[in-house]
Protein backbone atom coordinates (compact mmCIF):
# COMPACT_ATOMS: atom_id res chain seq x y z
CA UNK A 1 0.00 0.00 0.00
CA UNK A 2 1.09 3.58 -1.08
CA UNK A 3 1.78 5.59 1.62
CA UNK A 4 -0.70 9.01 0.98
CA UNK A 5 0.79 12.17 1.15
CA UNK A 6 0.39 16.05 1.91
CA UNK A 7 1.90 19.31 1.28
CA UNK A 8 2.20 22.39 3.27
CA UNK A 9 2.60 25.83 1.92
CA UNK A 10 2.45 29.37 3.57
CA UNK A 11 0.50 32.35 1.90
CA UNK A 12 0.99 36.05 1.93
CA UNK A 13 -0.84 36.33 5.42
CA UNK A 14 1.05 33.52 6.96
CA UNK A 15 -0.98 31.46 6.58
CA UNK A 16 -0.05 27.63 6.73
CA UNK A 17 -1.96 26.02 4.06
CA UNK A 18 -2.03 22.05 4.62
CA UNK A 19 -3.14 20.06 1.32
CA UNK A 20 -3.89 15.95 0.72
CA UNK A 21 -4.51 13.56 3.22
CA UNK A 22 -3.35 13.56 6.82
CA UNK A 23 -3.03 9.79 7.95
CA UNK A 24 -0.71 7.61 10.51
CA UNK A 25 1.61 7.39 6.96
CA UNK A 26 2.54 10.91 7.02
CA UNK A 27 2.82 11.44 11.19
CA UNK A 28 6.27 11.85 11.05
CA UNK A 29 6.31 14.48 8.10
CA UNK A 30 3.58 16.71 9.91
CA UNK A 31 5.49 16.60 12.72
CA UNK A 32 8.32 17.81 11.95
CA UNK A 33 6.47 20.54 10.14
CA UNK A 34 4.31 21.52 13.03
CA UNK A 35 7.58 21.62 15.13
CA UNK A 36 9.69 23.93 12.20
CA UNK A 37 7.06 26.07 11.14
CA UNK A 38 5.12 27.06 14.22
CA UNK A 39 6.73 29.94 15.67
CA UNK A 40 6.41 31.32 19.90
CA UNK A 41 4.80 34.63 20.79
CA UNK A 42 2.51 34.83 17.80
CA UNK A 43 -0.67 33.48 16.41
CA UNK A 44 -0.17 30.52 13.83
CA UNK A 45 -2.94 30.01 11.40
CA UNK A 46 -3.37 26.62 10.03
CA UNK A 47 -5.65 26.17 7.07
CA UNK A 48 -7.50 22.33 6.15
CA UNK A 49 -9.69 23.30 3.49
CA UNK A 50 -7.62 21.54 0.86
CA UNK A 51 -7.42 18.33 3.36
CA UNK A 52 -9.28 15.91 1.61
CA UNK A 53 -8.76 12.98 4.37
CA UNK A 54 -7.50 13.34 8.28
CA UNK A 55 -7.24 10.27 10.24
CA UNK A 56 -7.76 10.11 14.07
CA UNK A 57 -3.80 9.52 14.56
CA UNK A 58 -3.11 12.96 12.18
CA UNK A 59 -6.12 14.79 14.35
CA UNK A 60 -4.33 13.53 17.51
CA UNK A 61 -1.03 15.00 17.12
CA UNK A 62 -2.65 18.16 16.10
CA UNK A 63 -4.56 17.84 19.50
CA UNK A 64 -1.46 16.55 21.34
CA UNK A 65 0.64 19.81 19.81
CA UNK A 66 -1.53 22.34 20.68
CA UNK A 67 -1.98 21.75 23.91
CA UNK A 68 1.60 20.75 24.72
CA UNK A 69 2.42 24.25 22.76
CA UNK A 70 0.30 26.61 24.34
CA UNK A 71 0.64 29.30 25.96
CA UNK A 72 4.31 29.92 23.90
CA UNK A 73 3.06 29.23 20.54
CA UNK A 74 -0.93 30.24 19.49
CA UNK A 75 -2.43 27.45 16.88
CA UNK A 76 -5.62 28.14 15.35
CA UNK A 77 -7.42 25.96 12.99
CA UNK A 78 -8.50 29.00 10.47
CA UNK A 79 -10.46 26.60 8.26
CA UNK A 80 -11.62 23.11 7.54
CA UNK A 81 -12.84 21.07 4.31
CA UNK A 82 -16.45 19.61 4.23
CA UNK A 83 -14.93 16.24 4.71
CA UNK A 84 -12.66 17.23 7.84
CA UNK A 85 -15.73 18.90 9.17
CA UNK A 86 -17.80 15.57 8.59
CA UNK A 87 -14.36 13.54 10.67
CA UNK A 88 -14.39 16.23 13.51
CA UNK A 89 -17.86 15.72 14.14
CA UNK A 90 -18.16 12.34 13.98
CA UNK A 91 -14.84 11.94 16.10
CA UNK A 92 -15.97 14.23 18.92
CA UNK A 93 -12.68 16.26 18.54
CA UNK A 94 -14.10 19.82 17.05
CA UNK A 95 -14.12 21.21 19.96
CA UNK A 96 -10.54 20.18 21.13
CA UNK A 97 -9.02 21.22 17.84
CA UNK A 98 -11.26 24.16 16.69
């Protein structure tokens, strides 16, 4: 099995656009961007509206770095796609990651 992939780019605004699917393949690639791109002492924007797939090991470290993060480095969720919206929901983690 192919291991499914994502991209992250940053816009104008700063802000962190990620792209593809987020699954247990890719944890160790989002980590390490979570931990190079998020900066202290500001607000980090993190868009998922071109995530077409997030898996409950992807939405855990997400979880699991935003609260080990805070209060020395701000990560908001700025926006989600339909189908992250549908796994949030369904997982019970919107409100701990939104």
């Amino acid at each position: 099995m192919a291991a499914k992939s994502f991209s992250a780019s940053q816009d104008e605004h700063g802000i962190y656009h990620l792209q593809g699917e987020l699954s247990i393949h890719e944890l160790d690639k989002l980590r390490s961007f979570l931990d190079n791109s998020l900066k202290g002492g500001q607000e980090n924007a993190i868009s998922l509206a071109k995530v077409r797939f997030i898996d409950t090991a992807a939405l855990q470290l997400l979880i699991a770095f935003k609260r080990r993060s805070e209060p020395e480095i701000k990560m908001r969720i700025s926006d989600v796609s339909t189908e992250v919206e549908k796994i949030l929901s369904l997982s019970g983690l919107k409100a701990a990651l939104l």
